[in-house]
Each structure stands twice: as structure tokens, then as C-alpha cells.
Protein backbone atom coordinates (compact mmCIF):
# COMPACT_ATOMS: atom_id res chain seq x y z
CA UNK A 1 -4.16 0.73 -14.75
CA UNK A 2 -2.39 -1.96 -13.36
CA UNK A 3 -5.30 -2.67 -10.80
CA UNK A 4 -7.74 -3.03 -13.89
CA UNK A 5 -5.47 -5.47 -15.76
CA UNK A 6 -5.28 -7.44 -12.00
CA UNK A 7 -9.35 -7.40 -12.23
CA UNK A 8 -9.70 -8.40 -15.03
CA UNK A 9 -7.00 -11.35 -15.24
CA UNK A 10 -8.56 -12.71 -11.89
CA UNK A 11 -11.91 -12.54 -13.51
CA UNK A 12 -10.80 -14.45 -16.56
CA UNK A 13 -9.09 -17.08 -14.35
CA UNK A 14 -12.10 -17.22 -12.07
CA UNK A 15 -14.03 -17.45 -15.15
CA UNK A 16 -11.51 -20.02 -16.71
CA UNK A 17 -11.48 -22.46 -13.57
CA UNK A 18 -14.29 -21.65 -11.87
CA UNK A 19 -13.12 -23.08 -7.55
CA UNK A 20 -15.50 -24.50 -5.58
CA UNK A 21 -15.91 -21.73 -2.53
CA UNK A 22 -15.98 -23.73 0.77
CA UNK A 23 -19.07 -23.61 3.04
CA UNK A 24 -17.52 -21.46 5.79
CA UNK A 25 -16.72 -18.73 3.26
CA UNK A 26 -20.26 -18.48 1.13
CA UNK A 27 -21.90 -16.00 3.23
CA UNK A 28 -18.67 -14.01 3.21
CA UNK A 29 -18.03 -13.64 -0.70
CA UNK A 30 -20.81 -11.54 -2.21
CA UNK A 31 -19.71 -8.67 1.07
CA UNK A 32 -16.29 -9.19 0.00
CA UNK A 33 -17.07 -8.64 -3.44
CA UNK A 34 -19.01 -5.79 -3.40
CA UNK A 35 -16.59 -4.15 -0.69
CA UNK A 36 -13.62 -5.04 -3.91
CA UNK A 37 -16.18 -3.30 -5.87
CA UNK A 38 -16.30 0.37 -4.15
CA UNK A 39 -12.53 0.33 -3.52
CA UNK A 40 -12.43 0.10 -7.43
CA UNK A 41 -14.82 2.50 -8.39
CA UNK A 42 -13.25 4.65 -6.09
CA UNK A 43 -10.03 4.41 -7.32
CA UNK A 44 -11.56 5.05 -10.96
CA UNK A 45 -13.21 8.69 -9.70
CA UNK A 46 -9.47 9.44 -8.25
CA UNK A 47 -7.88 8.55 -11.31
CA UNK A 48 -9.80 11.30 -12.92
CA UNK A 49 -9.98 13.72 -10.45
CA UNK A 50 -6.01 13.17 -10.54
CA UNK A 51 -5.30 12.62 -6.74
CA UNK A 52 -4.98 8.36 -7.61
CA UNK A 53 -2.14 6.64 -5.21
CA UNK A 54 -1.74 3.45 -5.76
CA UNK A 55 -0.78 3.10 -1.84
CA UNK A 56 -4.02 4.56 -0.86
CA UNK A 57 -6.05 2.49 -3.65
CA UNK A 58 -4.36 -0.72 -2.10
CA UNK A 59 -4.99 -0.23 1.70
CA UNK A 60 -8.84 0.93 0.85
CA UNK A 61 -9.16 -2.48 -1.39
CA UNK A 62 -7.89 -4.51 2.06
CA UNK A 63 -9.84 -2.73 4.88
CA UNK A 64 -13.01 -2.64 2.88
CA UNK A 65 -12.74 -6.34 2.38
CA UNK A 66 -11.89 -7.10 5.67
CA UNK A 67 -13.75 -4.85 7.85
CA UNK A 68 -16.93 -5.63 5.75
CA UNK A 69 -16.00 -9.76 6.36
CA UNK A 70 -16.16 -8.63 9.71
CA UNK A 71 -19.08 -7.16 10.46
CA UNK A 72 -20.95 -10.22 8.89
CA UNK A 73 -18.99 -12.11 10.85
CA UNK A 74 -20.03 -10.24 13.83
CA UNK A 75 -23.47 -10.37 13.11
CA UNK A 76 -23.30 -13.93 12.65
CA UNK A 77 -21.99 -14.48 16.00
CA UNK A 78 -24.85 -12.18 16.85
CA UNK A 79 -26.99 -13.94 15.29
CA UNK A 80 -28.27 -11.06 13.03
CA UNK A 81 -26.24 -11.60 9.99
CA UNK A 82 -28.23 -10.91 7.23
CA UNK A 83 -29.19 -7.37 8.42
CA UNK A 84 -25.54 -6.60 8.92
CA UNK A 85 -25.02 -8.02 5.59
CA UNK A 86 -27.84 -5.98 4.34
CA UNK A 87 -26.54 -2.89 6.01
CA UNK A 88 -22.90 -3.16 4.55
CA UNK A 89 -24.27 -3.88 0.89
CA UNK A 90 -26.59 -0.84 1.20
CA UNK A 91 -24.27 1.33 2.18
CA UNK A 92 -21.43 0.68 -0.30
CA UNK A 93 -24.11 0.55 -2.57
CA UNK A 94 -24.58 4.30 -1.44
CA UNK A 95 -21.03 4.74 -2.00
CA UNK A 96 -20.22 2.97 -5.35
CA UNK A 97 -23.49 4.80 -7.22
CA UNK A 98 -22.21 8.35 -5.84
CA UNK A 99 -18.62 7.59 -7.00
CA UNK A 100 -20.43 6.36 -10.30
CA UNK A 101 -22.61 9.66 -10.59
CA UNK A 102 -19.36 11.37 -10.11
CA UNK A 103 -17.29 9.50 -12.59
CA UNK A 104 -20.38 10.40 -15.00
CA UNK A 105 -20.12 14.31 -14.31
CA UNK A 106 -15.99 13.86 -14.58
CA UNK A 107 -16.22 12.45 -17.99
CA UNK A 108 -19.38 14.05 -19.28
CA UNK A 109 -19.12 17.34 -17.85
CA UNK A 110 -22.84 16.91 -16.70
């Protein structure tokens, strides 16, 4: 509950006074966000399967962010860094629509 109530105030402030993101970080955010994104999800199906830690829901937030920062930073230095950025958005795409299907099946019994 408390990470929901974190979301959304950090939305609303985004929202609110909407920062200029440097240069450097642009092609960084949207992998960041979207990496946020599954960690949250996640943490939503745990809730309601009932094995939720907020330990577990914090250290998955940090290494998705990071580790998916740094494979587009990798494939920068590469010099292939929008596939790698592809590849990291499709597969926690994967990942967030089969913890959504399973949140759906939790809640609806379907």
C-alpha cells in the first residue's frame, strides 16, 4: 500500500512540476519506467497471492531499473541500442501482461 501511495504522490508531483530530463538521461527513462512498471505489477499479483514482502518488492523495483539502464547503456556503447532497448521493453512487456492476466484470474476467479 505504501508503494502505491509513493506512485502515485511522485506522479502527482511529476505531474505538478513537470523537470526538464537532461539529454544524457532521455534514452534511459521510458526503460526505466517500464522496468518501475513490472516491479509494480508484480508486487500487485503478490499482494494477492499473499506472499508480498516489502524487502523483496524494493530490491526487484532497484535491479529492474538498473540492470535494464544498463543494458541500453551497453548497447549504446555497442552501438545497437535501440534493439537492446527493444528487447528489454518486449520482454517486460511479456512479464507485466502475464502478471496482469494473473491479477485478472486472482480477482475474477477466471
Amino acid at each position: 500500500m505504501i508503494a502505491v501511495l509513493g506512485l502515485l504522490v511522485g506522479v502527482v508531483v511529476g505531474v505538478v512540476l513537470q523537470p526538464d530530463v537532461p539529454l544524457w538521461l532521455q534514452p534511459y527513462l521510458p526503460i526505466a519506467v517500464v522496468a518501475a512498471l513490472d516491479a509494480v505489477i508484480g508486487a500487485g499479483r503478490a499482494f494477492l497471492e499473499g506472499t508480498f514482502s516489502d524487502r523483496v518488492f524494493v530490491i526487484s523495483f532497484v535491479s529492474n531499473v538498473v540492470l535494464a539502464a544498463l543494458i541500453v547503456l551497453l548497447g549504446d556503447k555497442l552501438g545497437v541500442g535501440a534493439q537492446l532497448s527493444t528487447g528489454v521493453v518486449v520482454v517486460l512487456g511479456i512479464r507485466i501482461f502475464s502478471n496482469t492476466a494473473a491479477i485478472r484470474r486472482l480477482i475474477f476467479h477466471a
